[in-house]
C-alpha atoms as a PDB file:
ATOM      1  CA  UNK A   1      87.141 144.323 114.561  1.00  0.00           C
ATOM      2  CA  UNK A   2      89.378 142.081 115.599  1.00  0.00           C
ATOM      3  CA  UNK A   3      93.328 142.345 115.180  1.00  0.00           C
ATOM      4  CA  UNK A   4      94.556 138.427 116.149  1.00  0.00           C
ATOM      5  CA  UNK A   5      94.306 135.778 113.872  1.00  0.00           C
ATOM      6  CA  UNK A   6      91.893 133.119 114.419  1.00  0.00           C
ATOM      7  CA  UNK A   7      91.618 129.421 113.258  1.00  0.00           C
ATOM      8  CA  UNK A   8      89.180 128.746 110.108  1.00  0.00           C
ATOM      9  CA  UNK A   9      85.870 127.081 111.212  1.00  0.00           C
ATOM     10  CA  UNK A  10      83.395 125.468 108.544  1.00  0.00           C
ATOM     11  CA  UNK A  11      80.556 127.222 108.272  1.00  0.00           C
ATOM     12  CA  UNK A  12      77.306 125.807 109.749  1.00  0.00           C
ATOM     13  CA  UNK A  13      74.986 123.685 106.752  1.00  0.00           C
ATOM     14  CA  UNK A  14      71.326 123.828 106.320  1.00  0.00           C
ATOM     15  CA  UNK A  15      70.965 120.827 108.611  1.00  0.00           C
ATOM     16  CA  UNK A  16      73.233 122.604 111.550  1.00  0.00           C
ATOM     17  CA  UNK A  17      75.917 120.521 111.171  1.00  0.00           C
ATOM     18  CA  UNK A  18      79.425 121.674 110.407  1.00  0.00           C
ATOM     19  CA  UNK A  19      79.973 119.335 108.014  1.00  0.00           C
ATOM     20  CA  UNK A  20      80.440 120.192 103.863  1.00  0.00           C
ATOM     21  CA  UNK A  21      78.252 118.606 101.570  1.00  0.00           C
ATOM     22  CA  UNK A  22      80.707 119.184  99.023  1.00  0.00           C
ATOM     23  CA  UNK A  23      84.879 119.548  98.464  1.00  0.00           C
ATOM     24  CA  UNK A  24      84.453 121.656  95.241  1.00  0.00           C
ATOM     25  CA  UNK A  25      81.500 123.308  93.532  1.00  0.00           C
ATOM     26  CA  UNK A  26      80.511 120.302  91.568  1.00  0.00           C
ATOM     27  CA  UNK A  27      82.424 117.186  93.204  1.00  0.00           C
ATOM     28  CA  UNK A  28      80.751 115.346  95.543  1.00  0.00           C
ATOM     29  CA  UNK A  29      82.539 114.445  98.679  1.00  0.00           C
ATOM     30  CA  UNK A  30      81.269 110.868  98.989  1.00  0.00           C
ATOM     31  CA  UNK A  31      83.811 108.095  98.226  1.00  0.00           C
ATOM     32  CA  UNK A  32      82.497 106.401  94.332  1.00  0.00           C
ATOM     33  CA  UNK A  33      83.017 102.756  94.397  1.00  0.00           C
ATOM     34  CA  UNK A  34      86.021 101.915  91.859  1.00  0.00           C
ATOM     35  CA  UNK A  35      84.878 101.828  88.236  1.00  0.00           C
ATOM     36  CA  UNK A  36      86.893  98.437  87.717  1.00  0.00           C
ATOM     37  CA  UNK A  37      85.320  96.763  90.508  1.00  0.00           C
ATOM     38  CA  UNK A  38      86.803  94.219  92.848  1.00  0.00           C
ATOM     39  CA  UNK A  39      87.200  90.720  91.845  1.00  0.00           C
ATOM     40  CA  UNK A  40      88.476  89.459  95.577  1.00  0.00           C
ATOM     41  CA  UNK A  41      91.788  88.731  94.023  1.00  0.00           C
ATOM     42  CA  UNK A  42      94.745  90.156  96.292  1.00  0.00           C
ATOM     43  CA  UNK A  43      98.694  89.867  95.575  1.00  0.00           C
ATOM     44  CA  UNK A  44     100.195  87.418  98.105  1.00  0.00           C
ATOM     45  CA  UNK A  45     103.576  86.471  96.578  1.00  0.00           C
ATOM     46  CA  UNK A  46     105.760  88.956  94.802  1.00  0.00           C
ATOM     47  CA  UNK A  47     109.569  88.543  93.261  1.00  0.00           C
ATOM     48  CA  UNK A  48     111.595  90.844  92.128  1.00  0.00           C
ATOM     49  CA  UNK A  49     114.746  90.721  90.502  1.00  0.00           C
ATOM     50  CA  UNK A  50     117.204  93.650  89.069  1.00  0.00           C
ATOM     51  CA  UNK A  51     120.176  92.714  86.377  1.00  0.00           C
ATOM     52  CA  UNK A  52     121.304  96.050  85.976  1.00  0.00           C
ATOM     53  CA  UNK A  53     124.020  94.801  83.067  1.00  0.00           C
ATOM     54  CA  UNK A  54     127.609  94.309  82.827  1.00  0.00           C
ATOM     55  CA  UNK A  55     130.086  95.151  85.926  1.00  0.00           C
ATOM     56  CA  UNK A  56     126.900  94.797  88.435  1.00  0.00           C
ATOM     57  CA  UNK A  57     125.518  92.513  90.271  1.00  0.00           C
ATOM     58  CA  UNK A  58     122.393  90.858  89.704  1.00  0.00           C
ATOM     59  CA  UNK A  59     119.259  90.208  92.815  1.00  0.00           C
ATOM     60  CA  UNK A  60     116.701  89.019  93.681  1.00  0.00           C
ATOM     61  CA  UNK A  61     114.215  88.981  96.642  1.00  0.00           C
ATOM     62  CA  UNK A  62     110.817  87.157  97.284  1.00  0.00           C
ATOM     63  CA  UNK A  63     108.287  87.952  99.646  1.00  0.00           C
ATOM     64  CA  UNK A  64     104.987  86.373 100.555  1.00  0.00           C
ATOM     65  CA  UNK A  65     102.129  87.002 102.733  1.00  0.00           C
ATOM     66  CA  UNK A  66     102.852  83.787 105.220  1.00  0.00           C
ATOM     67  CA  UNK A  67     106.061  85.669 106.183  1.00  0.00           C
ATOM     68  CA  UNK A  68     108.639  84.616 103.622  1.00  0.00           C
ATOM     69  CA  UNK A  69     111.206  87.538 103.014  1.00  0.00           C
ATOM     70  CA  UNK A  70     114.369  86.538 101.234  1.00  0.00           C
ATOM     71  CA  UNK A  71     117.213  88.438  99.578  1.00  0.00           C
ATOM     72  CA  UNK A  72     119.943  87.003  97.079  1.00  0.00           C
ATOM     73  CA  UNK A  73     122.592  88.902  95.901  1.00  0.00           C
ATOM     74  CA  UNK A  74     124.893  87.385  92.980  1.00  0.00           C
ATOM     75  CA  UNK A  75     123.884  85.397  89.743  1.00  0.00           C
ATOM     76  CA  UNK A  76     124.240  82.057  91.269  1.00  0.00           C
ATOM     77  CA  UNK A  77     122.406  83.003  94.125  1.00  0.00           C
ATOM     78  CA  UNK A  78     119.482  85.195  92.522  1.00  0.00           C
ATOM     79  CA  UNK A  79     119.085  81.875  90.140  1.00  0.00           C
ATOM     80  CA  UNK A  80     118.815  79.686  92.786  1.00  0.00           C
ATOM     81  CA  UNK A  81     116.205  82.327  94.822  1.00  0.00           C
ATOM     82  CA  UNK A  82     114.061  82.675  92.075  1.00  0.00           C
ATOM     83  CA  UNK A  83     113.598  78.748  91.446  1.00  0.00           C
ATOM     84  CA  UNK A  84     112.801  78.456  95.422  1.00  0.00           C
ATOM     85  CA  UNK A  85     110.530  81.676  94.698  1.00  0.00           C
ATOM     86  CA  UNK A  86     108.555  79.261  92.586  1.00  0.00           C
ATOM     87  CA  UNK A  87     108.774  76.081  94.202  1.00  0.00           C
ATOM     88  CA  UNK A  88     107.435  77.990  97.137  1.00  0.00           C
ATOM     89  CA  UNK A  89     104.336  79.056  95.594  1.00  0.00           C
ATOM     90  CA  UNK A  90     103.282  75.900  94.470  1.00  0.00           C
ATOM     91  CA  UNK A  91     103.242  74.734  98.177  1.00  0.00           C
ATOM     92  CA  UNK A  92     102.336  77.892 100.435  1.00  0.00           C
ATOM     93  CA  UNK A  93      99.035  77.709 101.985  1.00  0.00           C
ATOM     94  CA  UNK A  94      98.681  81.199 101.315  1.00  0.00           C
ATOM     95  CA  UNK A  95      99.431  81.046  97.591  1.00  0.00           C
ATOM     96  CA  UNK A  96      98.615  77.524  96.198  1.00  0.00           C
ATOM     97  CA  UNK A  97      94.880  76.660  96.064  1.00  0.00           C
ATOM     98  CA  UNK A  98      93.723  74.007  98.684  1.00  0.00           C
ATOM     99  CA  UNK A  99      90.863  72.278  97.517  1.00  0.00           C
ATOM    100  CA  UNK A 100      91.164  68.832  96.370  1.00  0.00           C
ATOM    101  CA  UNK A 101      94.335  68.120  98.190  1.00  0.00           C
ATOM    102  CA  UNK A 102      94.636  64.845 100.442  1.00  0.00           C
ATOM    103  CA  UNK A 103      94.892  66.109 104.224  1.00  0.00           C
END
């Protein structure tokens, strides 16, 4: 008998390997592909904006995936952000499709 405590070890499989062949009785431990599927489409530009109401002050802040990371703070200034925000993806490589446009 023995009196120290020991680490937990998984107990050997059919196969000799340590490894479980399930988490759970009844769940599989293999990764299921995602019931929506993937359509390839990724988020690359993203803007948000917070007018919390009266007394506070309103901002904004755009980020994109080429490296864009602004911050506006103010109504003027989140206005003016958020009209660059979408000037900006009409013309980033990263956003804006590029076939059929002149070289």
């Amino acid at each position: 008998m023995t009196t120290h405590p020991r680490a937990a070890e998984p107990t050997p499989t059919v196969d000799g390997s340590g490894a479980p062949k399930v988490v759970a009785e009844g769940v599989p431990s293999a990764v299921r592909p995602d019931p929506h599927g993937d359509d390839g489409r990724r988020p690359v530009a993203w803007l948000h904006i917070t007018a919390p109401g009266r007394g506070t002050t309103p901002t904004a802040r755009s980020w994109c995936a080429c490296g864009r990371d602004l911050f506006a703070a103010g109504q003027a200034r989140a206005l003016a952000l958020i009209a660059d925000h979408d000037r900006h993806r009409k013309t980033c490589p990263h956003v804006a499709p590029q076939e059929g446009k002149a070289a």
